[in-house]
C-alpha atoms as a PDB file:
ATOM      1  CA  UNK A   1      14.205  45.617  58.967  1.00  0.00           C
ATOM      2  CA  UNK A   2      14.767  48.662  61.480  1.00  0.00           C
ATOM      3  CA  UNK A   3      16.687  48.603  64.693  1.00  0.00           C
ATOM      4  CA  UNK A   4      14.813  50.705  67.051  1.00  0.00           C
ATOM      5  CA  UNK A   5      17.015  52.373  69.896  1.00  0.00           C
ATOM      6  CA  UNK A   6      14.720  52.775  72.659  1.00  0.00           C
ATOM      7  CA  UNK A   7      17.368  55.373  75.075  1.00  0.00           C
ATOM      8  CA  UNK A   8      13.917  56.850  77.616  1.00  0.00           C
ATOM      9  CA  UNK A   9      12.819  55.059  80.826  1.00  0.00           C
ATOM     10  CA  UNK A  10       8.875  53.599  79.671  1.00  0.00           C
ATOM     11  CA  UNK A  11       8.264  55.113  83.291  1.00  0.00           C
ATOM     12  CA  UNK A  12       8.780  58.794  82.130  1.00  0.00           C
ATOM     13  CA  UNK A  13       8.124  58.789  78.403  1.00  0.00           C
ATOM     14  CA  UNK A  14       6.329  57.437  75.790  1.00  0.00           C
ATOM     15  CA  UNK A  15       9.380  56.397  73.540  1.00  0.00           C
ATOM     16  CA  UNK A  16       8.068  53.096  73.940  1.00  0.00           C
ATOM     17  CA  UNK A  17       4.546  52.845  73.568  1.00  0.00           C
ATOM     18  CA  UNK A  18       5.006  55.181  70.443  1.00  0.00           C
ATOM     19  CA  UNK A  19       7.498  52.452  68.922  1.00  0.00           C
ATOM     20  CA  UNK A  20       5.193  49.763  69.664  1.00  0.00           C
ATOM     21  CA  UNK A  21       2.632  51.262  67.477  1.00  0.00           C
ATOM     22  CA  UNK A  22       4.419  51.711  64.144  1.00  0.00           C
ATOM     23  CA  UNK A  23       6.978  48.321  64.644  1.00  0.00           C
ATOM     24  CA  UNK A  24       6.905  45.853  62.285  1.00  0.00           C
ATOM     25  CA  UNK A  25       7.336  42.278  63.053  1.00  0.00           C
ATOM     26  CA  UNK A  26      10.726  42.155  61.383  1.00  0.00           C
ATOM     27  CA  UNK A  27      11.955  44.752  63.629  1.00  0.00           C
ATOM     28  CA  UNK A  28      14.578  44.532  67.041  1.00  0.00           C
ATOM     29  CA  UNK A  29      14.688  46.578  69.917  1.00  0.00           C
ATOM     30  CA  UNK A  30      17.655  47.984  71.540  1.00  0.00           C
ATOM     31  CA  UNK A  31      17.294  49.332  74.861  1.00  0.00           C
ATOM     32  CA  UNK A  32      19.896  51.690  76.439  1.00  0.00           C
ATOM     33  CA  UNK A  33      20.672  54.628  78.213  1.00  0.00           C
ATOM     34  CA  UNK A  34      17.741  54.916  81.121  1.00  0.00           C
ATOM     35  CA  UNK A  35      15.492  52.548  78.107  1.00  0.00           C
ATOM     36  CA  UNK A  36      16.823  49.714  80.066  1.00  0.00           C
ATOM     37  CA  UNK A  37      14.728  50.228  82.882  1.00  0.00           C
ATOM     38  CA  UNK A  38      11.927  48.405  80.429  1.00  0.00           C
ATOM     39  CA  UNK A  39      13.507  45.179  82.117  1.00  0.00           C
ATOM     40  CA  UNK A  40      10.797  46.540  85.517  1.00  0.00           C
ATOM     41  CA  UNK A  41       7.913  46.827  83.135  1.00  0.00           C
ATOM     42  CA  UNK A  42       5.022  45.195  82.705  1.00  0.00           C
ATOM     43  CA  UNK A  43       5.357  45.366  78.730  1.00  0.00           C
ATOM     44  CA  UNK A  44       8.333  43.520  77.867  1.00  0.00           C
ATOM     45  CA  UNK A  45       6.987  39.862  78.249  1.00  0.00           C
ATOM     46  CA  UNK A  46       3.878  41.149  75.693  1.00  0.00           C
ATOM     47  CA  UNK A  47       7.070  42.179  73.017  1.00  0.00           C
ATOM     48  CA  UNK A  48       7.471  39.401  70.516  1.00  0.00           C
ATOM     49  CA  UNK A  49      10.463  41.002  68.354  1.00  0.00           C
ATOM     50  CA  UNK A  50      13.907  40.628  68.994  1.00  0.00           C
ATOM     51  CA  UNK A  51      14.396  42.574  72.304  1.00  0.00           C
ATOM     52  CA  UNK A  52      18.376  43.788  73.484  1.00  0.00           C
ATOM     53  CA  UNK A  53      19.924  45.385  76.134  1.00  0.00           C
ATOM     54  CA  UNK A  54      23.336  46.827  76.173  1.00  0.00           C
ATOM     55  CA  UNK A  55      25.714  45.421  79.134  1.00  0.00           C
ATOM     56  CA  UNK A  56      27.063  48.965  80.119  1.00  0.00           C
ATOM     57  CA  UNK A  57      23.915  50.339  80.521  1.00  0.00           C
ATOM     58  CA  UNK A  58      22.904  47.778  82.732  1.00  0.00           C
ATOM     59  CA  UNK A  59      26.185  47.533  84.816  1.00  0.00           C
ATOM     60  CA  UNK A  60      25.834  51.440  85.141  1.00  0.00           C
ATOM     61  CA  UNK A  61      22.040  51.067  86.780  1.00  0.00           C
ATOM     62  CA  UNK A  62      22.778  48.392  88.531  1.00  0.00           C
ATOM     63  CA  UNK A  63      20.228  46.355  87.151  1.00  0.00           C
ATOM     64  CA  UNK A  64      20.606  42.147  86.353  1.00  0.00           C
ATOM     65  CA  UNK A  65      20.433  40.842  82.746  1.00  0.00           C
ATOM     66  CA  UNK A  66      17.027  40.090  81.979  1.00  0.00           C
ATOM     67  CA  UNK A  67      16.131  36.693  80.325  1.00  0.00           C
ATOM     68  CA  UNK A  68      14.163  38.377  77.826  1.00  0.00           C
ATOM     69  CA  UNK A  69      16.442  40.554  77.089  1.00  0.00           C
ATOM     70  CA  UNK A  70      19.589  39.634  75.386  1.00  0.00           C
ATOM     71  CA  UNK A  71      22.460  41.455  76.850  1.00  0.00           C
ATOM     72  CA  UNK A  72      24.877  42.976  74.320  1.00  0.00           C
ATOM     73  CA  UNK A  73      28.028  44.627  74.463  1.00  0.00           C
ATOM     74  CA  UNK A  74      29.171  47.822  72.245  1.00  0.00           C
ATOM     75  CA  UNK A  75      30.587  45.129  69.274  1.00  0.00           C
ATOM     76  CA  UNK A  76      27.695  43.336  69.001  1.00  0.00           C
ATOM     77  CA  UNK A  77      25.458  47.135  69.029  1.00  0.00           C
ATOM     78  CA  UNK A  78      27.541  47.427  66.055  1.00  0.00           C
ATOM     79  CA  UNK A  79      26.898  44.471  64.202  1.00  0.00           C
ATOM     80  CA  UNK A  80      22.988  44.952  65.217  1.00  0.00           C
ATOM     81  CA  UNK A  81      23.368  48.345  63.311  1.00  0.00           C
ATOM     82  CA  UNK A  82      24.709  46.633  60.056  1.00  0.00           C
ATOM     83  CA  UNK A  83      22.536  43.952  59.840  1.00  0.00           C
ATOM     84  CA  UNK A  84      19.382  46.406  59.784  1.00  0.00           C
ATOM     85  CA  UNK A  85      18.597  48.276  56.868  1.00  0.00           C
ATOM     86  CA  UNK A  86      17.289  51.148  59.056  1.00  0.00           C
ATOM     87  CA  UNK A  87      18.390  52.501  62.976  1.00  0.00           C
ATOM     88  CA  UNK A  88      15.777  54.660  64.933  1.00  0.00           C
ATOM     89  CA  UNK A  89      16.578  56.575  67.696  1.00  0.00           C
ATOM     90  CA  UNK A  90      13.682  57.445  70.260  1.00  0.00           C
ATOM     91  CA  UNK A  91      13.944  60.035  73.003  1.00  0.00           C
END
């Protein structure tokens, strides 16, 4: 089980098309940073693993909780991290 940390806009990179091709179905996503902005896209209803975004983030972009998204604070990030045997980072 991997945690993947998806922390690039899918507008401007490919962070999140490249994740999508090696995730397994086990794996979550965690999107941060500008990888929030994945809530405007037309890929996330298509995702079928565990999909998060953290609170801040969103609060700092001005952007609405998504209902496909679940919206996590910084405790629960940490409690994602520890209940995956692997975190990925993608820039």
């Amino acid at each position: 089980m991997v945690l993947h940390l998806i922390q690039r806009s899918p507008f401007s990179s490919t962070s999140l098309s490249d994740c999508l091709n090696i995730i397994d179905n086990e794996d979550s996503l965690l999107f941060m940073q500008d990888g929030i902005y994945i809530q405007n896209h037309p890929t996330l209803p298509s995702i079928s693993n565990p999909v998060y975004a953290l609170q801040d983030d969103l609060k700092a972009r001005g952007l609405a909780t998504n209902k496909l998204c679940k919206s996590i604070d910084y405790q629960e990030f940490v409690k994602l991290c520890t209940l995956h045997e692997k975190v990925i980072s993608w820039y």
